[in-house]
Structures are given as C-alpha cells and as structure tokens.
Protein backbone atom coordinates (compact mmCIF):
# COMPACT_ATOMS: atom_id res chain seq x y z
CA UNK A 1 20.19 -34.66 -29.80
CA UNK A 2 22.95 -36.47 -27.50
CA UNK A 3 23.16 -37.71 -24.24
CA UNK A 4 25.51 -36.80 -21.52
CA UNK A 5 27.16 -33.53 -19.95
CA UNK A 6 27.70 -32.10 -23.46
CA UNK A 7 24.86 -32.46 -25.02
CA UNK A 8 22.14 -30.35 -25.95
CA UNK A 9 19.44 -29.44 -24.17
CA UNK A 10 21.74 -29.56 -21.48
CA UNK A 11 21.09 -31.90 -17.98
CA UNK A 12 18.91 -30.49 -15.12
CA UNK A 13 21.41 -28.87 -13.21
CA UNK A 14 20.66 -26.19 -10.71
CA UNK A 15 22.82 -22.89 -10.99
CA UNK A 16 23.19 -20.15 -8.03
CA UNK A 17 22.05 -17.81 -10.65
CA UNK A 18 19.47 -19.96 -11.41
CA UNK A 19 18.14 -20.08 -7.56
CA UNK A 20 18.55 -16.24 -7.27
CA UNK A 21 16.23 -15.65 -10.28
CA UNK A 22 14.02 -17.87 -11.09
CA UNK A 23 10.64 -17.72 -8.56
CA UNK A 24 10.71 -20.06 -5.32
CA UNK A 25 7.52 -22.60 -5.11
CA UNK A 26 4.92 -20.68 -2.75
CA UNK A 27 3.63 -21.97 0.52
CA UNK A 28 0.26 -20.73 -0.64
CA UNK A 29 -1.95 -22.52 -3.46
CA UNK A 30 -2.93 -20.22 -5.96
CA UNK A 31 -0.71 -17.76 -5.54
CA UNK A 32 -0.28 -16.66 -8.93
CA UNK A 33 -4.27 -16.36 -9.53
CA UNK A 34 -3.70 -14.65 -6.52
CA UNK A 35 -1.12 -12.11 -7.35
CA UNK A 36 -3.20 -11.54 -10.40
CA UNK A 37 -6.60 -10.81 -8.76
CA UNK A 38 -4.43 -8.08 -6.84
CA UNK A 39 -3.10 -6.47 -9.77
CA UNK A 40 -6.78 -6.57 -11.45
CA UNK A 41 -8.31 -4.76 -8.49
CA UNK A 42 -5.20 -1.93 -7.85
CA UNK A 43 -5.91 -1.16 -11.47
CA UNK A 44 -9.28 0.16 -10.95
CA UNK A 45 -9.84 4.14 -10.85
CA UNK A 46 -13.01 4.30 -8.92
CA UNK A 47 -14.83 1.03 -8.57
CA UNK A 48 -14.05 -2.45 -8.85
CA UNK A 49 -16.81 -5.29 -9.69
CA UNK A 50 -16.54 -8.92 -8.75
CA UNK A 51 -19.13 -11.12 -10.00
CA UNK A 52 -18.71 -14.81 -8.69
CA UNK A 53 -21.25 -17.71 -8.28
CA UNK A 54 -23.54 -17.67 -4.75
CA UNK A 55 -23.08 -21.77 -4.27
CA UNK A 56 -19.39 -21.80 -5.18
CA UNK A 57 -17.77 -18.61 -4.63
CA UNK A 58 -14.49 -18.30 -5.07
CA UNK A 59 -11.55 -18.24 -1.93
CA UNK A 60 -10.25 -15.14 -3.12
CA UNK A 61 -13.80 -13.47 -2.46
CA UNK A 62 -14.32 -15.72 1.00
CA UNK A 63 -10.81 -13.62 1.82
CA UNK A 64 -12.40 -10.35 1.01
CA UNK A 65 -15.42 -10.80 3.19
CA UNK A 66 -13.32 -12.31 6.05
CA UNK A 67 -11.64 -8.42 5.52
CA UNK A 68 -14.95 -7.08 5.52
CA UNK A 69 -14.14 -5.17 2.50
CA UNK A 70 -17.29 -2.64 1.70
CA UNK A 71 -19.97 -4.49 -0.64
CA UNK A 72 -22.59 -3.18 -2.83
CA UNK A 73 -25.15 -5.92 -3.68
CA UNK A 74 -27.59 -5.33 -6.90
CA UNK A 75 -30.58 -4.93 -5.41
C-alpha cells in the first residue's frame, strides 16, 4: 500500500455522486432498527405479534401505544 493522492485505497474524499447516493446520517436514533421494525410488521397477512419485556419495553412499542394501536393481551 502507498501513501498519497495515488495510492490505493484511495484518500477520504467526498464525491457529488457520493453525497447523492450514499444515505444521509438521521436526526433520529435508531432509525435503521426502526425502518426495520416497519418492514417486519407491513409484512404480516393478518396479525402481527410483539413480545417485549414489561420493565424495559422497548421505544418502538412506547411509540405504538402513544398511537394507541389495538392490543390483544394473553389473558
């Protein structure tokens, strides 16, 4: 490997092409957990189950039951 601006890898330089396609840093933490959880549930035919821990749930279900989404507890 050498140093300098011919060498390979090349130096961290910043393209326009590079801006333009590769993903901008969210404002949001966990976004791509986030993203992911969304995907997980939209793929669901009829039902979707969540399971999380009573003491420490999860912010993505806190979100759901700020939406009031419909819940079905095991009785």
């Amino acid at each position: 490997l050498q140093e300098g601006d011919d060498a390979f890898p090349a130096p961290a330089r910043e393209s326009i092409m590079e801006q333009a396609l590769l993903p901008q840093p969210e404002d949001f933490p966990d976004a791509e957990e986030r993203r992911l959880l969304y995907v997980a549930i939209t793929r669901a035919r009829l039902r979707v189950w969540l399971l999380f821990n009573k003491e420490q749930p999860s912010p993505f279900v806190e979100m759901l039951e700020a939406l009031d989404v419909p819940v079905a507890r095991k009785p």
